[in-house]
C-alpha atoms as a PDB file:
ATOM      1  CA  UNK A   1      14.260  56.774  13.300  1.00  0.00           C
ATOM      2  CA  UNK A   2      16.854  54.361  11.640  1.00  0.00           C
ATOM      3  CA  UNK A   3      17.821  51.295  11.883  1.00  0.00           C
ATOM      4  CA  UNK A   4      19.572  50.757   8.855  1.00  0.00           C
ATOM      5  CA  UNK A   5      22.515  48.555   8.618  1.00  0.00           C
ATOM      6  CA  UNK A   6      21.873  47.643  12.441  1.00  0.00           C
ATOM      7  CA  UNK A   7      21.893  43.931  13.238  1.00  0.00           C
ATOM      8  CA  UNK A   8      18.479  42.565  14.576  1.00  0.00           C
ATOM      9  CA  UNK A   9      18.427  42.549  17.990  1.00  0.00           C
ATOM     10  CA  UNK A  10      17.085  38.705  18.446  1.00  0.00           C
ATOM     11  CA  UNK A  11      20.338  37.860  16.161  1.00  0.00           C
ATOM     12  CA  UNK A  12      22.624  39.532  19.060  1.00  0.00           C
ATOM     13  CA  UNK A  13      20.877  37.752  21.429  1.00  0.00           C
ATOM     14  CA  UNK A  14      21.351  34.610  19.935  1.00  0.00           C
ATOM     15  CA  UNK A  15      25.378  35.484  19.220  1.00  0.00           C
ATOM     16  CA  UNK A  16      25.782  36.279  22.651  1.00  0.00           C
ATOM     17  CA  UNK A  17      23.858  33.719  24.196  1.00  0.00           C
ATOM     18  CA  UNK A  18      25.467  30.572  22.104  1.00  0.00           C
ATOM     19  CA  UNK A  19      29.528  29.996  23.246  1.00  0.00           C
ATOM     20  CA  UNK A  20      31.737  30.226  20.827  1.00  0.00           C
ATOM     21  CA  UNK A  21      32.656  26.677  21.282  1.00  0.00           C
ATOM     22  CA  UNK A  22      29.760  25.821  20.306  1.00  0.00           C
ATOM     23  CA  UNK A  23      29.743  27.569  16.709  1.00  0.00           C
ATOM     24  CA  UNK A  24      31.346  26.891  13.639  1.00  0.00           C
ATOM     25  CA  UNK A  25      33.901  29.051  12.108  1.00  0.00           C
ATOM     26  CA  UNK A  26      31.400  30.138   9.619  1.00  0.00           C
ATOM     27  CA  UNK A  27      29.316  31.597  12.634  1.00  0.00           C
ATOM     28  CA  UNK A  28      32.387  33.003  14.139  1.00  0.00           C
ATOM     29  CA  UNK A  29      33.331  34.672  11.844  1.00  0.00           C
ATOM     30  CA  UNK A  30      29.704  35.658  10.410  1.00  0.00           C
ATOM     31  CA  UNK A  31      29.755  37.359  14.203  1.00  0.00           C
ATOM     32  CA  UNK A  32      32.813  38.774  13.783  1.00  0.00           C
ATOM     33  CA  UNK A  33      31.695  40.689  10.646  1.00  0.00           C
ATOM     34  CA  UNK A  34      28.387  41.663  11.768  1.00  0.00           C
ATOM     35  CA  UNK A  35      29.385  42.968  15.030  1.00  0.00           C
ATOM     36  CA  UNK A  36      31.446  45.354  13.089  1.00  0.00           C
ATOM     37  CA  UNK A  37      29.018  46.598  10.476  1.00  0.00           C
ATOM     38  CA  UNK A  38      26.914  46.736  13.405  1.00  0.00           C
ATOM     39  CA  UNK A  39      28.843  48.800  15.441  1.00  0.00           C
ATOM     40  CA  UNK A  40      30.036  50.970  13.119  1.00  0.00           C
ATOM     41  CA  UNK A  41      26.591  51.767  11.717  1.00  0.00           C
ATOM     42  CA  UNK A  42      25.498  52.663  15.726  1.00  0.00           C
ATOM     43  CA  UNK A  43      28.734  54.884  15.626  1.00  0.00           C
ATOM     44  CA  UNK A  44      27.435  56.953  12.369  1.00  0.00           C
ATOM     45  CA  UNK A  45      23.832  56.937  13.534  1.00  0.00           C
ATOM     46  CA  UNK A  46      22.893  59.780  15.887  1.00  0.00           C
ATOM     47  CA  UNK A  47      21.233  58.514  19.015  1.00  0.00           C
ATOM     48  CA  UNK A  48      17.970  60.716  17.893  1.00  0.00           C
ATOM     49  CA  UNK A  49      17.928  59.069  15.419  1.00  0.00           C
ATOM     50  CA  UNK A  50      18.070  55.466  17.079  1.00  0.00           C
ATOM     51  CA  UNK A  51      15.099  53.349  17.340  1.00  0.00           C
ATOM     52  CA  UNK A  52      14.156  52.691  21.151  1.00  0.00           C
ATOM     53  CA  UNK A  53      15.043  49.055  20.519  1.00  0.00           C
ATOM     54  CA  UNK A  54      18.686  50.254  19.158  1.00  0.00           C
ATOM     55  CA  UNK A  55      19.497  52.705  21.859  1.00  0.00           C
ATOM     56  CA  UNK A  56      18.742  49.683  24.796  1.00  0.00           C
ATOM     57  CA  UNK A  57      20.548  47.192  22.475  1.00  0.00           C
ATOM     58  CA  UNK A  58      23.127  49.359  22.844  1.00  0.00           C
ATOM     59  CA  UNK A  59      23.530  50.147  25.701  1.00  0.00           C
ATOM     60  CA  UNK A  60      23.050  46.748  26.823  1.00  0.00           C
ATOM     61  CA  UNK A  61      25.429  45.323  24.159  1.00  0.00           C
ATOM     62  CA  UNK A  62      27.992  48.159  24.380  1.00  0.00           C
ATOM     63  CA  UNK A  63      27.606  49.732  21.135  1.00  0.00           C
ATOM     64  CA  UNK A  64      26.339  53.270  22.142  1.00  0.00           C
ATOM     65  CA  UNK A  65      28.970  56.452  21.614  1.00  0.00           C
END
């Protein structure tokens, strides 16, 4: 199983849970970023290969194929 390049699933949490008014443009765009590397690296992995903890973060985040 592999995780690798996936963000941590408490970090999501926390993303999601905290507005974006209420983050700095650092965090924003920190977000931003990781949300891409993130879903790009769910995109490449094969969902075999996906931890049990990735495949429900995806699916509850949207980031499955």
């Amino acid at each position: 199983m592999s995780d690798f390049g996936r963000k941590d699933i408490g970090d999501k949490l926390e993303s999601t849970l905290k507005p974006d008014s209420q983050k700095t443009t650092a965090e924003q765009a920190k977000d931003k970023v990781t949300d891409a590397l993130d879903g790009a690296a769910g995109k490449a992995t094969s969902e075999n290969d996906k931890s049990f903890v990735q495949k429900a973060s995806d699916a509850v985040f949207g980031d499955s194929k």
